[in-house]
PDB file of N, CA and C in Angstrom:
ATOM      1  N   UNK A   1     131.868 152.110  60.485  1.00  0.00           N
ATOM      2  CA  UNK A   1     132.030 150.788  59.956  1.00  0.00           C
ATOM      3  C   UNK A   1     133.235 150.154  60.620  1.00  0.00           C
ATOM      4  N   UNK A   2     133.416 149.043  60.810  1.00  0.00           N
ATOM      5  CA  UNK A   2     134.142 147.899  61.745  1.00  0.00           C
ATOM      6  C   UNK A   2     134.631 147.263  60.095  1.00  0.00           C
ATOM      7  N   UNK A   3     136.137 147.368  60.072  1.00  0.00           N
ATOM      8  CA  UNK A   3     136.785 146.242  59.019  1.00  0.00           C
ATOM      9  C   UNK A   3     137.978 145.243  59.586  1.00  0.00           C
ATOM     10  N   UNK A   4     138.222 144.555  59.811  1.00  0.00           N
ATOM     11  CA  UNK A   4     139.218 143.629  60.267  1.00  0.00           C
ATOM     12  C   UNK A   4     140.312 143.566  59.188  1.00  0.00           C
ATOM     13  N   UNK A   5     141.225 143.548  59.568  1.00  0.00           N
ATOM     14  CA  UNK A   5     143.042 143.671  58.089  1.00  0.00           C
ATOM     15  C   UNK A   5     143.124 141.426  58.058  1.00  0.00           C
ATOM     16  N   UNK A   6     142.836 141.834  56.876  1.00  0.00           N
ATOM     17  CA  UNK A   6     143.089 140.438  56.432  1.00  0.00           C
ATOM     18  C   UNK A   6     143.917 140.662  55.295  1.00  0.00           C
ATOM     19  N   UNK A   7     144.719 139.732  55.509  1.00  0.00           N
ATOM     20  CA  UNK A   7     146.426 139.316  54.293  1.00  0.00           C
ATOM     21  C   UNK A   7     146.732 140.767  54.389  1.00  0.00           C
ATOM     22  N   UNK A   8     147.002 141.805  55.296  1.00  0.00           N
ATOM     23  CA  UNK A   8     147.428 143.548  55.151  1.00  0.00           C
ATOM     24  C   UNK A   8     146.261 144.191  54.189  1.00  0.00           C
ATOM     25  N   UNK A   9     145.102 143.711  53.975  1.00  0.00           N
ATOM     26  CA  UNK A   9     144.014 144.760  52.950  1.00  0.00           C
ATOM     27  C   UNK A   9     142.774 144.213  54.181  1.00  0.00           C
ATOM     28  N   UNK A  10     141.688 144.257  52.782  1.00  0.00           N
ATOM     29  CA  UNK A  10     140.444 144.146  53.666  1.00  0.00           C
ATOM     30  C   UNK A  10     139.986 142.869  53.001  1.00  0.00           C
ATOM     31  N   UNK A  11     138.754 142.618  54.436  1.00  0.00           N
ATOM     32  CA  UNK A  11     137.984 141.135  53.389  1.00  0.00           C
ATOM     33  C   UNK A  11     137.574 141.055  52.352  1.00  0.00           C
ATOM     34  N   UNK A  12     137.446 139.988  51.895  1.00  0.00           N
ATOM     35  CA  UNK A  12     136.727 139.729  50.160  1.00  0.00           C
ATOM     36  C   UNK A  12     135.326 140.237  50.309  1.00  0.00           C
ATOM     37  N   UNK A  13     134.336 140.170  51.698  1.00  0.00           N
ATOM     38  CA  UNK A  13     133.295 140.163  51.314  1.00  0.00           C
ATOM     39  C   UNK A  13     133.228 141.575  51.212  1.00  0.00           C
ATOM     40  N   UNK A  14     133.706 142.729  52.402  1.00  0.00           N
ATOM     41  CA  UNK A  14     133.895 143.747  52.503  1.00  0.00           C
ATOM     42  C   UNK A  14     134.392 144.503  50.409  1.00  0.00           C
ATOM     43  N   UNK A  15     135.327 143.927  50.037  1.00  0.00           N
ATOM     44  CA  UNK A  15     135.784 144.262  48.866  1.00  0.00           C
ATOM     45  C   UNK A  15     134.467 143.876  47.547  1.00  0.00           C
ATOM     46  N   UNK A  16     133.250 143.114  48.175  1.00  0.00           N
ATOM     47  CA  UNK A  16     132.499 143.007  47.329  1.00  0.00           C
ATOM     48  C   UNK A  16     131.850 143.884  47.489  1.00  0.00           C
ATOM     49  N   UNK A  17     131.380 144.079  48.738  1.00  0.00           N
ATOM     50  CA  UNK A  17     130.464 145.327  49.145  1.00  0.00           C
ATOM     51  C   UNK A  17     130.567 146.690  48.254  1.00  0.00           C
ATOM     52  N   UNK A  18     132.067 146.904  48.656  1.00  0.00           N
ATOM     53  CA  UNK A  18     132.537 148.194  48.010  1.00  0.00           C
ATOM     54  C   UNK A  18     132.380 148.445  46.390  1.00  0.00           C
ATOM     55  N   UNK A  19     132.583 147.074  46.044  1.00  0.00           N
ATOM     56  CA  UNK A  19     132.098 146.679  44.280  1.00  0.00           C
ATOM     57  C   UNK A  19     130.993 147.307  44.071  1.00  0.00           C
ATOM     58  N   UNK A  20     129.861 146.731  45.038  1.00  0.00           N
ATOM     59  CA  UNK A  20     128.713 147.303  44.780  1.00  0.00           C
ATOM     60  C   UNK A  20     128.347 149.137  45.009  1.00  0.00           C
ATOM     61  N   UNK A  21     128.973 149.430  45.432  1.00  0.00           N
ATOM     62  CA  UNK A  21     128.615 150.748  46.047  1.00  0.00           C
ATOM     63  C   UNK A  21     129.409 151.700  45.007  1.00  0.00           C
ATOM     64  N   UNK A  22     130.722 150.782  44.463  1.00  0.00           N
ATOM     65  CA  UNK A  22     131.552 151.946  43.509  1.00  0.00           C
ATOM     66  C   UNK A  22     130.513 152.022  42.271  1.00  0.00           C
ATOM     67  N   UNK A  23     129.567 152.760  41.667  1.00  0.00           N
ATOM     68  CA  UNK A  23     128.781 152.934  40.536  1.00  0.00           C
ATOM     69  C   UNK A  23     128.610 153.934  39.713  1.00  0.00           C
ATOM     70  N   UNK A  24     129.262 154.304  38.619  1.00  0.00           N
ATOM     71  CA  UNK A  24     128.953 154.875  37.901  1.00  0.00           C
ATOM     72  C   UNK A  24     127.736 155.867  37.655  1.00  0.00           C
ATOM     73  N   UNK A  25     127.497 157.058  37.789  1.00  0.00           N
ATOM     74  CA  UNK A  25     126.097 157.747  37.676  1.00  0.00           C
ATOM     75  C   UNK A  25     125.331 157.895  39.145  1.00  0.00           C
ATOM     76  N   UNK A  26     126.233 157.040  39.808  1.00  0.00           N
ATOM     77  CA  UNK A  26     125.752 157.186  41.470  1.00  0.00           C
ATOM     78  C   UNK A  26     126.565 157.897  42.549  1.00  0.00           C
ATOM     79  N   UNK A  27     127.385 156.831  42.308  1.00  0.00           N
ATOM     80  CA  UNK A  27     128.913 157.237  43.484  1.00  0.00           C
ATOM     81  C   UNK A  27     129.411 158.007  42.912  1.00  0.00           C
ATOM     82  N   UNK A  28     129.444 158.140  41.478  1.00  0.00           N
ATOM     83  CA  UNK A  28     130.830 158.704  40.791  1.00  0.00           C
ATOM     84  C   UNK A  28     130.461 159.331  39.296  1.00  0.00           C
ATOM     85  N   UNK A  29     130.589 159.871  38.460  1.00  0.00           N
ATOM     86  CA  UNK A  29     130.773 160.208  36.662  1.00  0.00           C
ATOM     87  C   UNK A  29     131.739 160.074  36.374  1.00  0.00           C
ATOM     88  N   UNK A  30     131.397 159.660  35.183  1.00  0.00           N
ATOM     89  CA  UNK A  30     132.875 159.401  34.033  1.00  0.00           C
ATOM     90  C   UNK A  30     132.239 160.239  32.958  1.00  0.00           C
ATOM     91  N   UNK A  31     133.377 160.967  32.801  1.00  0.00           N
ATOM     92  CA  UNK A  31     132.821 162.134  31.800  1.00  0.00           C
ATOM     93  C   UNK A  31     134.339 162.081  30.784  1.00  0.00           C
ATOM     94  N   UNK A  32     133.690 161.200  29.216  1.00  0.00           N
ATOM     95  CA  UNK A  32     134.908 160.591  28.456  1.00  0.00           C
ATOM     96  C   UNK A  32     135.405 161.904  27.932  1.00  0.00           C
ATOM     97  N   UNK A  33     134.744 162.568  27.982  1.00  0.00           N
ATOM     98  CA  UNK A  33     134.972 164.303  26.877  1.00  0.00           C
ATOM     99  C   UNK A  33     136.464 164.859  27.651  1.00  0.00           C
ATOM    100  N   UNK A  34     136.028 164.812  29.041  1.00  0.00           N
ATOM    101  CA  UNK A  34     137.368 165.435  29.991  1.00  0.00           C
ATOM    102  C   UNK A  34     138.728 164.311  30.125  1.00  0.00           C
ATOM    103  N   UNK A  35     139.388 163.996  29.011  1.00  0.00           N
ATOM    104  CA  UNK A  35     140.852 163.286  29.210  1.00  0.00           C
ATOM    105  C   UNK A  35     141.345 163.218  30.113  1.00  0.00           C
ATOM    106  N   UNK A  36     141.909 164.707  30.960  1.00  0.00           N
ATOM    107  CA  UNK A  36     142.238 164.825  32.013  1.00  0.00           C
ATOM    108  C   UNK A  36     142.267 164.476  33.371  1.00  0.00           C
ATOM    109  N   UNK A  37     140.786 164.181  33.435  1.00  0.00           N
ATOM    110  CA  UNK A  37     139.980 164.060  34.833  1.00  0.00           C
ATOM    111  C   UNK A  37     138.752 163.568  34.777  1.00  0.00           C
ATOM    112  N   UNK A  38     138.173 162.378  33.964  1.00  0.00           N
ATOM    113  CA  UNK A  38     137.530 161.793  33.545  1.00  0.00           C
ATOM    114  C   UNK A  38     136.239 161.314  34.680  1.00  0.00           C
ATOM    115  N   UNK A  39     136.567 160.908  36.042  1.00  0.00           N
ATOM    116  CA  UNK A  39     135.940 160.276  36.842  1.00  0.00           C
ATOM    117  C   UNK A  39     136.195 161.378  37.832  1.00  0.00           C
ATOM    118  N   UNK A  40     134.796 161.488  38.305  1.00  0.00           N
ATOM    119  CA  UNK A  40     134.096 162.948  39.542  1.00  0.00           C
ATOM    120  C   UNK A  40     133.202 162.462  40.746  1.00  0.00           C
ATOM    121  N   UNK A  41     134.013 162.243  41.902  1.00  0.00           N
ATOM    122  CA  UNK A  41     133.474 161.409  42.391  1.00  0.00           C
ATOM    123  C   UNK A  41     132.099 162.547  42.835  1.00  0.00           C
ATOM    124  N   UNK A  42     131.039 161.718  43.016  1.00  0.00           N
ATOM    125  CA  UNK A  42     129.590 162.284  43.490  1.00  0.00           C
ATOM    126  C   UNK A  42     129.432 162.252  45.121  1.00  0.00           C
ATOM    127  N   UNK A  43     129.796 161.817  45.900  1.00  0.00           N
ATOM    128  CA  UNK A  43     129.647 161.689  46.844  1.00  0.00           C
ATOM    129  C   UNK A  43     130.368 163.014  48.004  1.00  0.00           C
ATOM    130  N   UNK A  44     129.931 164.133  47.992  1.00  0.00           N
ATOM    131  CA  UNK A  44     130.864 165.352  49.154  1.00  0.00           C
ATOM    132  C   UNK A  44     130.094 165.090  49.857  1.00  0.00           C
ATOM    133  N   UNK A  45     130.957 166.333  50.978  1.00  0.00           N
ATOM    134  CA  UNK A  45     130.696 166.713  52.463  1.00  0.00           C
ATOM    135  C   UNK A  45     130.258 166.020  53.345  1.00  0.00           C
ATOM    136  N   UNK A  46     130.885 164.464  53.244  1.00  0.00           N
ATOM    137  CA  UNK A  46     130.226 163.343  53.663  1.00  0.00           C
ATOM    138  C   UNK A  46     132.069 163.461  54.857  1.00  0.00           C
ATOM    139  N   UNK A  47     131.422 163.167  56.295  1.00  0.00           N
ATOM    140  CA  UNK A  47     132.279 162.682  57.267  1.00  0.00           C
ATOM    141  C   UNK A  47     132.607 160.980  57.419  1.00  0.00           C
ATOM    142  N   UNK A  48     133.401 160.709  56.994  1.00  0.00           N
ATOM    143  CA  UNK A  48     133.552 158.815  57.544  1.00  0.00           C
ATOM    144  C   UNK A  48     134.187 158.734  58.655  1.00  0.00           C
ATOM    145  N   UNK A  49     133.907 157.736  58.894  1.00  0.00           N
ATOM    146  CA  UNK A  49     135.342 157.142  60.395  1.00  0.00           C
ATOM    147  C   UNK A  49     134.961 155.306  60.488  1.00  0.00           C
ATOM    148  N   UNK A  50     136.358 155.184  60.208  1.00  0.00           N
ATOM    149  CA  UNK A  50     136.366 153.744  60.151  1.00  0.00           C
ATOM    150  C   UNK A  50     137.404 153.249  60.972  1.00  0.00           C
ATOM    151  N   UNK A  51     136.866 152.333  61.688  1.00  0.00           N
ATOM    152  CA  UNK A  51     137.719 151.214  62.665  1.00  0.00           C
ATOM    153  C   UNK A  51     137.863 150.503  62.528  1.00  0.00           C
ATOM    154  N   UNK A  52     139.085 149.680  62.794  1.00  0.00           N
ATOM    155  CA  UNK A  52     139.538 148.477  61.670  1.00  0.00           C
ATOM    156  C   UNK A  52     140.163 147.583  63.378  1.00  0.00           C
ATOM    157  N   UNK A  53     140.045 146.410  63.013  1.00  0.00           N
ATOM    158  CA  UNK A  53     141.138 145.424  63.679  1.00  0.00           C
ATOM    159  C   UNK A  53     142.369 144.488  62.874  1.00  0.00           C
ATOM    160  N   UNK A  54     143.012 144.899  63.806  1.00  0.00           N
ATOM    161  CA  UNK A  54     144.752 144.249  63.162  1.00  0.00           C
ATOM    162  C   UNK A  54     144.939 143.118  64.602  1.00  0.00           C
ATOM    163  N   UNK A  55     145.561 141.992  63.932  1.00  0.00           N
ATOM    164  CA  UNK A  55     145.820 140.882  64.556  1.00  0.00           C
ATOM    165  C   UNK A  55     147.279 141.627  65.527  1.00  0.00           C
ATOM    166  N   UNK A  56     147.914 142.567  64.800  1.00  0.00           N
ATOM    167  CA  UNK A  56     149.301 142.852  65.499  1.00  0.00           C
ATOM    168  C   UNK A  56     149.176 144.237  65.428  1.00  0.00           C
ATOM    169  N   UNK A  57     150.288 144.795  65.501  1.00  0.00           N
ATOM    170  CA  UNK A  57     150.652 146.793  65.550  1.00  0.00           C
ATOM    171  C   UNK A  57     151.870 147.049  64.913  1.00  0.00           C
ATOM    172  N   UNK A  58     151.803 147.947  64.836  1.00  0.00           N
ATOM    173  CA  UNK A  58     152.791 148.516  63.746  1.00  0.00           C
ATOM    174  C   UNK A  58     152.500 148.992  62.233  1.00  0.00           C
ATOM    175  N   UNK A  59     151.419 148.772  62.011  1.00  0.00           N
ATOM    176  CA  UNK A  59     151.105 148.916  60.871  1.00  0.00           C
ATOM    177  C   UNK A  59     150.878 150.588  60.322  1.00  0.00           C
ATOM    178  N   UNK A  60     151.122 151.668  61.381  1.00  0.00           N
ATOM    179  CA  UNK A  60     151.016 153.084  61.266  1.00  0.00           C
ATOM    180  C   UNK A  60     152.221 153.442  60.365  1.00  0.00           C
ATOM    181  N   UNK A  61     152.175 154.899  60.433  1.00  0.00           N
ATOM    182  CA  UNK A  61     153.432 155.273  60.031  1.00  0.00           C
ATOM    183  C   UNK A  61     154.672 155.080  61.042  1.00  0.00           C
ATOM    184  N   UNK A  62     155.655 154.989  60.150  1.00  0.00           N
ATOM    185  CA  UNK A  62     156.626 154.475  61.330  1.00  0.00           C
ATOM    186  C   UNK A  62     157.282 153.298  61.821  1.00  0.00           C
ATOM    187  N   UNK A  63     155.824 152.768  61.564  1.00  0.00           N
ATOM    188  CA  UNK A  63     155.391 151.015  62.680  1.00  0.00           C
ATOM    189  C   UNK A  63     156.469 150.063  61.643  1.00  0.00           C
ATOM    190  N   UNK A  64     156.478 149.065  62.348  1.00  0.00           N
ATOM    191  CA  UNK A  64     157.672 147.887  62.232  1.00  0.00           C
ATOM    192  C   UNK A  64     156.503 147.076  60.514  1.00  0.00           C
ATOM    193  N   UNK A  65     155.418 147.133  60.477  1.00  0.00           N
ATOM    194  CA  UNK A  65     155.014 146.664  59.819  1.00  0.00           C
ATOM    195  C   UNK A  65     154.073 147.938  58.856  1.00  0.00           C
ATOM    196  N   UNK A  66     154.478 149.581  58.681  1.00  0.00           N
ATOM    197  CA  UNK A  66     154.123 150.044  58.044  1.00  0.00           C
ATOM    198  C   UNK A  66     153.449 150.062  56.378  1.00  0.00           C
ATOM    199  N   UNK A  67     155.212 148.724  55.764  1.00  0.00           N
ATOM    200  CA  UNK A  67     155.010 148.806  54.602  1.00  0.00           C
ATOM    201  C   UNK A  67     154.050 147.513  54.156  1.00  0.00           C
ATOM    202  N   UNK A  68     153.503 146.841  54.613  1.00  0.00           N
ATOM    203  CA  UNK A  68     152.289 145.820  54.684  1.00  0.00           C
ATOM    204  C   UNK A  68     151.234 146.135  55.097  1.00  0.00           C
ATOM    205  N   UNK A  69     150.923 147.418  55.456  1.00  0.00           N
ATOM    206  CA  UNK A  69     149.621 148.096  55.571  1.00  0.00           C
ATOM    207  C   UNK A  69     148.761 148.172  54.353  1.00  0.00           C
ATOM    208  N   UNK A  70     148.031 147.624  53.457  1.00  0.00           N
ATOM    209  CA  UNK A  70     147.419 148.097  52.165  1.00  0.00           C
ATOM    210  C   UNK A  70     145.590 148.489  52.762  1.00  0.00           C
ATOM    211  N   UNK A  71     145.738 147.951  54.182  1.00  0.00           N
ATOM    212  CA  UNK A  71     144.303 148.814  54.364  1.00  0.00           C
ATOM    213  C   UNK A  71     143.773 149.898  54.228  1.00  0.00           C
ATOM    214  N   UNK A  72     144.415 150.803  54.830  1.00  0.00           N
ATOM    215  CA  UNK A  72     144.512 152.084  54.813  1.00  0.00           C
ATOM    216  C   UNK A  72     144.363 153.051  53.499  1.00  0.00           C
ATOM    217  N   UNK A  73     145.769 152.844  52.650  1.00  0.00           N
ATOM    218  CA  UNK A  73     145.359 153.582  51.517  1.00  0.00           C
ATOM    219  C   UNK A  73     144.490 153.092  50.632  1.00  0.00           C
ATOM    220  N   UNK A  74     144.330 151.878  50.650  1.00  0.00           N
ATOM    221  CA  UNK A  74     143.056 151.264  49.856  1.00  0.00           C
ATOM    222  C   UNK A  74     141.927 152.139  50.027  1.00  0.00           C
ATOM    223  N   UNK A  75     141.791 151.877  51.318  1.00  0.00           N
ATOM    224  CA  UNK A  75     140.369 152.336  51.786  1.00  0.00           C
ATOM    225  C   UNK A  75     140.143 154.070  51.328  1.00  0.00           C
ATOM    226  N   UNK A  76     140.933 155.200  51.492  1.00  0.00           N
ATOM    227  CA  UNK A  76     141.699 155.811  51.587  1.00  0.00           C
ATOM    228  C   UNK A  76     141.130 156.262  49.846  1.00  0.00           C
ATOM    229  N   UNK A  77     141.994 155.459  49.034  1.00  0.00           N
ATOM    230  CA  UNK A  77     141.792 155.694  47.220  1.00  0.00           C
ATOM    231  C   UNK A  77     140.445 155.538  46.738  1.00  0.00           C
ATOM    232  N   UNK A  78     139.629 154.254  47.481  1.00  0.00           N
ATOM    233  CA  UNK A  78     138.537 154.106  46.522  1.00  0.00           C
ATOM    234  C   UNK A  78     137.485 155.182  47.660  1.00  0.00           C
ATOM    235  N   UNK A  79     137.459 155.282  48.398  1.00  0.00           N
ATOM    236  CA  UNK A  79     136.505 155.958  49.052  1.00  0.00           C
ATOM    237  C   UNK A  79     136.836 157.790  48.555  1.00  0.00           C
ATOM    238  N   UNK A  80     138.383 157.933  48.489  1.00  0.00           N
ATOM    239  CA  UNK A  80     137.873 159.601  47.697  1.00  0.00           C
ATOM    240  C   UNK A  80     138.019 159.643  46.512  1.00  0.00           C
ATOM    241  N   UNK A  81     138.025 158.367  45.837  1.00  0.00           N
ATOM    242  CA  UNK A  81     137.257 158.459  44.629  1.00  0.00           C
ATOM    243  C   UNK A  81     135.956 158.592  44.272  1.00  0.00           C
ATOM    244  N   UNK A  82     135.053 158.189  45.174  1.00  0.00           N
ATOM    245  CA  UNK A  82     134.005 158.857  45.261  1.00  0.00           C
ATOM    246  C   UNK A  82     133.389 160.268  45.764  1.00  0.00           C
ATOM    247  N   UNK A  83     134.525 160.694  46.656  1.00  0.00           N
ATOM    248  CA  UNK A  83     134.591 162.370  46.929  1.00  0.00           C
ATOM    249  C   UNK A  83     134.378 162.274  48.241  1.00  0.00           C
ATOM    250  N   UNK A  84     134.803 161.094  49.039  1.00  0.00           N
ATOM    251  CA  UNK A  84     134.709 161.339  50.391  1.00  0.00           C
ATOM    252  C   UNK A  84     136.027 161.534  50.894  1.00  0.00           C
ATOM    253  N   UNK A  85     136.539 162.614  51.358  1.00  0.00           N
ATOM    254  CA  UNK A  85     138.081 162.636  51.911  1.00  0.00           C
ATOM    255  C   UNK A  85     138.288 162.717  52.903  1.00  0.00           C
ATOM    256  N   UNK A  86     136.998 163.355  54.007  1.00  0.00           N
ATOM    257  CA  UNK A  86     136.935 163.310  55.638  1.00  0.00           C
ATOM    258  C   UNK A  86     137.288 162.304  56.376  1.00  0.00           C
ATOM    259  N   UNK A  87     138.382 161.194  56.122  1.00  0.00           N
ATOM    260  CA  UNK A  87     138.349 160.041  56.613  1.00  0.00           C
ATOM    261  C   UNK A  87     138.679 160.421  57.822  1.00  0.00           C
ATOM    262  N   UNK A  88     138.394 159.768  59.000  1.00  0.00           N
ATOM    263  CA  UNK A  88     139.324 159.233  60.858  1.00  0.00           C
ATOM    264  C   UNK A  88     139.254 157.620  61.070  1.00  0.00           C
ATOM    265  N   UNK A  89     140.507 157.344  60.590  1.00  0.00           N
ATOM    266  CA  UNK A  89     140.531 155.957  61.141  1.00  0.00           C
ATOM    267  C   UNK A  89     140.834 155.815  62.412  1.00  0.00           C
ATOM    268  N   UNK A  90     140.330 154.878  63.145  1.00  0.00           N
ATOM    269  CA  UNK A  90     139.950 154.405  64.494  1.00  0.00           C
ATOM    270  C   UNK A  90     141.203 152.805  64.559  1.00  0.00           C
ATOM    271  N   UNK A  91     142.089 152.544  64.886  1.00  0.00           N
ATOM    272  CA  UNK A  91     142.683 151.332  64.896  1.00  0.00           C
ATOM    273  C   UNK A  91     142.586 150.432  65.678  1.00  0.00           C
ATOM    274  N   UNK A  92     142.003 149.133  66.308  1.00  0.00           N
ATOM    275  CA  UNK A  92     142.413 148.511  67.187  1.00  0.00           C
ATOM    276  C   UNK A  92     143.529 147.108  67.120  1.00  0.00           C
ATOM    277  N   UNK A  93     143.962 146.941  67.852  1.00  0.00           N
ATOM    278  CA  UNK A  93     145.612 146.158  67.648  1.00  0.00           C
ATOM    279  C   UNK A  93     145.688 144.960  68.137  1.00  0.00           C
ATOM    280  N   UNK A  94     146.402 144.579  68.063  1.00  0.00           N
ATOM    281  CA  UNK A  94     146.904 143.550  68.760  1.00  0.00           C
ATOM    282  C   UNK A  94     145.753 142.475  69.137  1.00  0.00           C
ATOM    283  N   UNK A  95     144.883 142.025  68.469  1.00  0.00           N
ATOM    284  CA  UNK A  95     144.030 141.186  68.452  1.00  0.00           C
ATOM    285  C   UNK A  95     144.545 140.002  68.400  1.00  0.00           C
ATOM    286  N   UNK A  96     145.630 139.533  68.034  1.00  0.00           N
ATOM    287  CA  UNK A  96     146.116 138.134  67.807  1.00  0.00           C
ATOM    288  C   UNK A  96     146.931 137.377  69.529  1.00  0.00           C
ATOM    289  N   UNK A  97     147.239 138.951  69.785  1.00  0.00           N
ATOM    290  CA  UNK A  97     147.938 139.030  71.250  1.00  0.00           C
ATOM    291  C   UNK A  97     146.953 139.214  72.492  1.00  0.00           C
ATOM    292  N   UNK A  98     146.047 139.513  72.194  1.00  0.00           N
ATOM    293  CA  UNK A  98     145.283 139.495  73.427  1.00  0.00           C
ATOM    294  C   UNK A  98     145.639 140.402  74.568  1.00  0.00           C
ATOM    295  N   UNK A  99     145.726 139.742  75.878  1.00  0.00           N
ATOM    296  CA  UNK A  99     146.265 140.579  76.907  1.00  0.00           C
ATOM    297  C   UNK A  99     145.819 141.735  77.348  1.00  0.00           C
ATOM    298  N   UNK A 100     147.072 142.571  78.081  1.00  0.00           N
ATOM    299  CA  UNK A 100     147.083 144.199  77.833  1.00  0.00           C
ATOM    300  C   UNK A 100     147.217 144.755  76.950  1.00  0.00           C
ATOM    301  N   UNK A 101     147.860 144.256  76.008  1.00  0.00           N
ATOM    302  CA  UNK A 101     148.142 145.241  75.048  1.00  0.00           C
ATOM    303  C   UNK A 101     146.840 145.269  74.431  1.00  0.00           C
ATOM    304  N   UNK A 102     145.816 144.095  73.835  1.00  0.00           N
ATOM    305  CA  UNK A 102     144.372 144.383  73.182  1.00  0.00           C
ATOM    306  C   UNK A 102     143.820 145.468  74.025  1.00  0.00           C
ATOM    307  N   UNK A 103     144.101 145.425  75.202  1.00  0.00           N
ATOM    308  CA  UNK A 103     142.968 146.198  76.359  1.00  0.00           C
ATOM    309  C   UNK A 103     143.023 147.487  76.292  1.00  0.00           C
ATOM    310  N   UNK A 104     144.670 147.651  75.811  1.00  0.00           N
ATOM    311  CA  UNK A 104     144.641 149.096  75.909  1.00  0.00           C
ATOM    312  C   UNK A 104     144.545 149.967  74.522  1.00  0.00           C
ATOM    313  N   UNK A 105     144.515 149.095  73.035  1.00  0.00           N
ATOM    314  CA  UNK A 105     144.376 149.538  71.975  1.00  0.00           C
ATOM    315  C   UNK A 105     142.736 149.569  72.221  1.00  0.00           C
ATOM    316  N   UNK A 106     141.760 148.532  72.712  1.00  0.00           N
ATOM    317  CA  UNK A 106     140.391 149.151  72.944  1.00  0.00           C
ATOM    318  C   UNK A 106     140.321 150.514  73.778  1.00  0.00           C
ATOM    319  N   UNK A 107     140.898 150.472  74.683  1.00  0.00           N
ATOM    320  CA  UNK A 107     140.565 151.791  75.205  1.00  0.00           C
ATOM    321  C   UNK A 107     140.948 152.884  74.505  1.00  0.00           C
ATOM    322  N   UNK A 108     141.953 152.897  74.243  1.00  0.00           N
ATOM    323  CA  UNK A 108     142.650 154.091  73.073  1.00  0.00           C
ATOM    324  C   UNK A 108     141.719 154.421  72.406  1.00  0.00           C
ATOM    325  N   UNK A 109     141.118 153.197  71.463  1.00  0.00           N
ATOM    326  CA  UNK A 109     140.383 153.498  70.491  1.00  0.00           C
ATOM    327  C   UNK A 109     138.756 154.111  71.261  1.00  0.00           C
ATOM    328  N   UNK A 110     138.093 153.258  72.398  1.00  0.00           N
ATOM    329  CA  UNK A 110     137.464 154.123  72.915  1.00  0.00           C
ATOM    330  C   UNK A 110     137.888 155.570  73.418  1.00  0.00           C
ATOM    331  N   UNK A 111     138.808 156.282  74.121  1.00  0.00           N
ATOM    332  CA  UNK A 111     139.220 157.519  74.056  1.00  0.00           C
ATOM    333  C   UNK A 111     139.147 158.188  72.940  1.00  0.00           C
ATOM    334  N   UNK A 112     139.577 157.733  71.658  1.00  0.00           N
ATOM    335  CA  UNK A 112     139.265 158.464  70.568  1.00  0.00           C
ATOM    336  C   UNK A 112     138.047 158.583  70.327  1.00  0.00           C
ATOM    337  N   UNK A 113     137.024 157.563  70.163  1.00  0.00           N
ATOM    338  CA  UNK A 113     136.017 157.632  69.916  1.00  0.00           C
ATOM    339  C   UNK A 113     134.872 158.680  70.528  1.00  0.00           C
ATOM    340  N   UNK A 114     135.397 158.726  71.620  1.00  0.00           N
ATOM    341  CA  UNK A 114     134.371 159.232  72.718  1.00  0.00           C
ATOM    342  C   UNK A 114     134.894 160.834  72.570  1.00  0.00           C
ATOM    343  N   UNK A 115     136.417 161.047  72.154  1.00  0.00           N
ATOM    344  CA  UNK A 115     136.864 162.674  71.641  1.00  0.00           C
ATOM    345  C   UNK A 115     135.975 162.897  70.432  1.00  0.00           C
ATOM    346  N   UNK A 116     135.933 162.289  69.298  1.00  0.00           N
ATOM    347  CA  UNK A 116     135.267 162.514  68.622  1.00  0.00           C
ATOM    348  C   UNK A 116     133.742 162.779  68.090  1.00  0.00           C
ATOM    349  N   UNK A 117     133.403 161.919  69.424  1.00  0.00           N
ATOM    350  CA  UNK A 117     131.497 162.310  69.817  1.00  0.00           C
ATOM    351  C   UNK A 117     131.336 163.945  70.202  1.00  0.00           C
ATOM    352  N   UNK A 118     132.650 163.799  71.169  1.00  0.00           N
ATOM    353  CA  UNK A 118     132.659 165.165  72.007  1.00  0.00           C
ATOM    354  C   UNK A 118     132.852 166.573  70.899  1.00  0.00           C
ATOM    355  N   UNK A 119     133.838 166.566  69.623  1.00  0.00           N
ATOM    356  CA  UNK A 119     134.012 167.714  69.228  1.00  0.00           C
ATOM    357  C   UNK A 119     132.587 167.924  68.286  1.00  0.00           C
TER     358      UNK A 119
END
């Protein structure tokens, strides 16, 4: 899946999508008896990998704009709440900048991509 970082999260429509998909008895149980641990997500042994575009960089660990990242763990919380935890995010950058620097966050991200076909 392809998500673009809008306001540091994801799109509205994207965030509707996910509305739909978070479901009770499908994606997930809520089991009121267990206090503890109430919600089980249904969904294992499922691999994701998601690639996202950012207008700028930095948004990793580290990065100048780390703490305005809310894509990531968003994506991150509601997805292993359903029991998917295999995430590989794929990043591409600097979309707002164009240039070399876009050219070479595509390739990066193709290099990764193409490691990851490979293993």
């Amino acid at each position: 899946m392809g998500i673009p970082m809008y306001n540091f999260s994801v799109p509205s429509a994207f965030k509707a999508y996910i509305d739909q998909i978070v479901r009770v008895g499908r994606t997930f149980a809520f089991e009121p008896e267990n206090r503890d641990t109430p919600y089980k997500g249904l969904v294992h042994g499922k691999t994701m990998f998601i690639i996202t575009a950012r207008g700028a960089s930095g948004y990793g660990a580290g990065g100048s704009f780390e703490a305005y990242n809310h894509q990531d763990p968003y994506l991150k919380a509601v997805f292993g709440f359903l029991g998917i935890t295999d995430i590989t995010f794929i990043h591409i950058e600097n979309d707002e900048f164009g240039g070399q620097s876009l050219a070479q966050s595509i390739a990066d991200a193709q290099a990764k991509i193409a490691e990851l076909i490979a293993a």
